[in-house]
C-alpha atoms as a PDB file:
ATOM      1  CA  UNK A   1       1.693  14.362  -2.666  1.00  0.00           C
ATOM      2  CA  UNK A   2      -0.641  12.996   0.163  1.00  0.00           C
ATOM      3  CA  UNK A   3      -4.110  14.410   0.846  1.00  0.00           C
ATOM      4  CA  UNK A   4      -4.730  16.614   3.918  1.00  0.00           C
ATOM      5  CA  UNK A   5      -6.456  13.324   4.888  1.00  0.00           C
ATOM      6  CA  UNK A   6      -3.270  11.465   4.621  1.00  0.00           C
ATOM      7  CA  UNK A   7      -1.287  10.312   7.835  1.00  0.00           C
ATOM      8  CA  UNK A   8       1.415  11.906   6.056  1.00  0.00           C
ATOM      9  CA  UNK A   9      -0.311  14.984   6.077  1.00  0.00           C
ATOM     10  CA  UNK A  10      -0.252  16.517   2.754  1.00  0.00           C
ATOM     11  CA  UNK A  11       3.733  16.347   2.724  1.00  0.00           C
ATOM     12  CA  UNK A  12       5.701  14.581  -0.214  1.00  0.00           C
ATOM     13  CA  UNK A  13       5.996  10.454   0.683  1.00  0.00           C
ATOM     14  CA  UNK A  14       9.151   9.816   0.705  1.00  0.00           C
ATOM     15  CA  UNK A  15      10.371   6.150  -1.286  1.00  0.00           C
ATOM     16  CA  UNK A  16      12.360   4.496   0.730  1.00  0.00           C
ATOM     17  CA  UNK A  17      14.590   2.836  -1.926  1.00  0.00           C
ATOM     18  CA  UNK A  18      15.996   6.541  -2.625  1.00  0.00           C
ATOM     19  CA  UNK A  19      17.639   6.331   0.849  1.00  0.00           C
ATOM     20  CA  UNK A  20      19.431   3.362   0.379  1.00  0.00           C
ATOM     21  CA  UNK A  21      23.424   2.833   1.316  1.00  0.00           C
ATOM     22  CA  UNK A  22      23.441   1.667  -2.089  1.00  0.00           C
ATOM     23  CA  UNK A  23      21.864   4.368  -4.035  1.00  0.00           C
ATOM     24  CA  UNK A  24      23.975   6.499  -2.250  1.00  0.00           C
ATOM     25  CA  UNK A  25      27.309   5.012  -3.527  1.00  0.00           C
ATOM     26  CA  UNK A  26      25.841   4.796  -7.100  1.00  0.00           C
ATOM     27  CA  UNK A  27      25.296   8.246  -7.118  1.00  0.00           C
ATOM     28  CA  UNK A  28      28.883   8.994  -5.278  1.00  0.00           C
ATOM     29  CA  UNK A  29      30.519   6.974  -8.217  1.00  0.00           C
ATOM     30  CA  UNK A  30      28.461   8.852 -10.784  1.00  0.00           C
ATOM     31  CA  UNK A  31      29.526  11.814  -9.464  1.00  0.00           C
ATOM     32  CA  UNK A  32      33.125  11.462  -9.390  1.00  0.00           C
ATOM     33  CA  UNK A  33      33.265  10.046 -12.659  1.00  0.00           C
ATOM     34  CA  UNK A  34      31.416  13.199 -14.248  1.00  0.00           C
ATOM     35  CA  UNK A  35      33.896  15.301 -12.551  1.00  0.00           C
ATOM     36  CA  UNK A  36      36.715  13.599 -14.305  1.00  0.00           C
ATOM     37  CA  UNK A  37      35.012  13.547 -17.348  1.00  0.00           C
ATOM     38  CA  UNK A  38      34.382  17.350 -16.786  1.00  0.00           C
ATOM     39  CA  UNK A  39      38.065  17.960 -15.526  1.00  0.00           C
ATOM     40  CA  UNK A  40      39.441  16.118 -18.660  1.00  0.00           C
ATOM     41  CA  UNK A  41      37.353  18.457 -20.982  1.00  0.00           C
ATOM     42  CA  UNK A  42      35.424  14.992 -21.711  1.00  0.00           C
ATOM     43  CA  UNK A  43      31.710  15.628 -22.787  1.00  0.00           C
ATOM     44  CA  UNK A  44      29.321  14.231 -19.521  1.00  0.00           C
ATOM     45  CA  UNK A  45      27.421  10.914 -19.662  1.00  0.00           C
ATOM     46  CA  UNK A  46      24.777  12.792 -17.456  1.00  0.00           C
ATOM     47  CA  UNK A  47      24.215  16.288 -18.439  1.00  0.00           C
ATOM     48  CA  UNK A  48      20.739  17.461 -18.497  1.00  0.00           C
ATOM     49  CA  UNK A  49      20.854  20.785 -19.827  1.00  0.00           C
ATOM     50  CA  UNK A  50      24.641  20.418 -22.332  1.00  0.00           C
ATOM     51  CA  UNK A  51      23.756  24.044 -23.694  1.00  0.00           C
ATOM     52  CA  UNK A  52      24.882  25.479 -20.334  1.00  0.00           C
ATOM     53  CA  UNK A  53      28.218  23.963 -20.989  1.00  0.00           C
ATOM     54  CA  UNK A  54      28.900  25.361 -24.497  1.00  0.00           C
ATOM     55  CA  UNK A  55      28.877  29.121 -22.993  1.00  0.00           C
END
């Protein structure tokens, strides 16, 4: 986070790369394929916290 001294104020910078067309369609395609995965009682490529799912 920026300084009060900081144009951006003391706000979070944002990156630009994390706004990208094409990080948005990688994430988009990761998404629907974890849903199938999910939906197909598959275990998920990108779970971060699996002991929710055992419950």
């Amino acid at each position: 986070m920026a300084g009060a001294g900081h144009p951006a104020g003391g706000r979070p910078a944002r990156h630009p790369a994390g706004g990208s067309r094409q990080v948005a369609h990688k994430a988009a395609r990761i998404v629907a394929a974890e849903v199938s995965r999910f939906l197909g009682g598959k275990p998920l490529a990108h779970c971060a916290n699996p002991e929710v799912l055992a419950a």
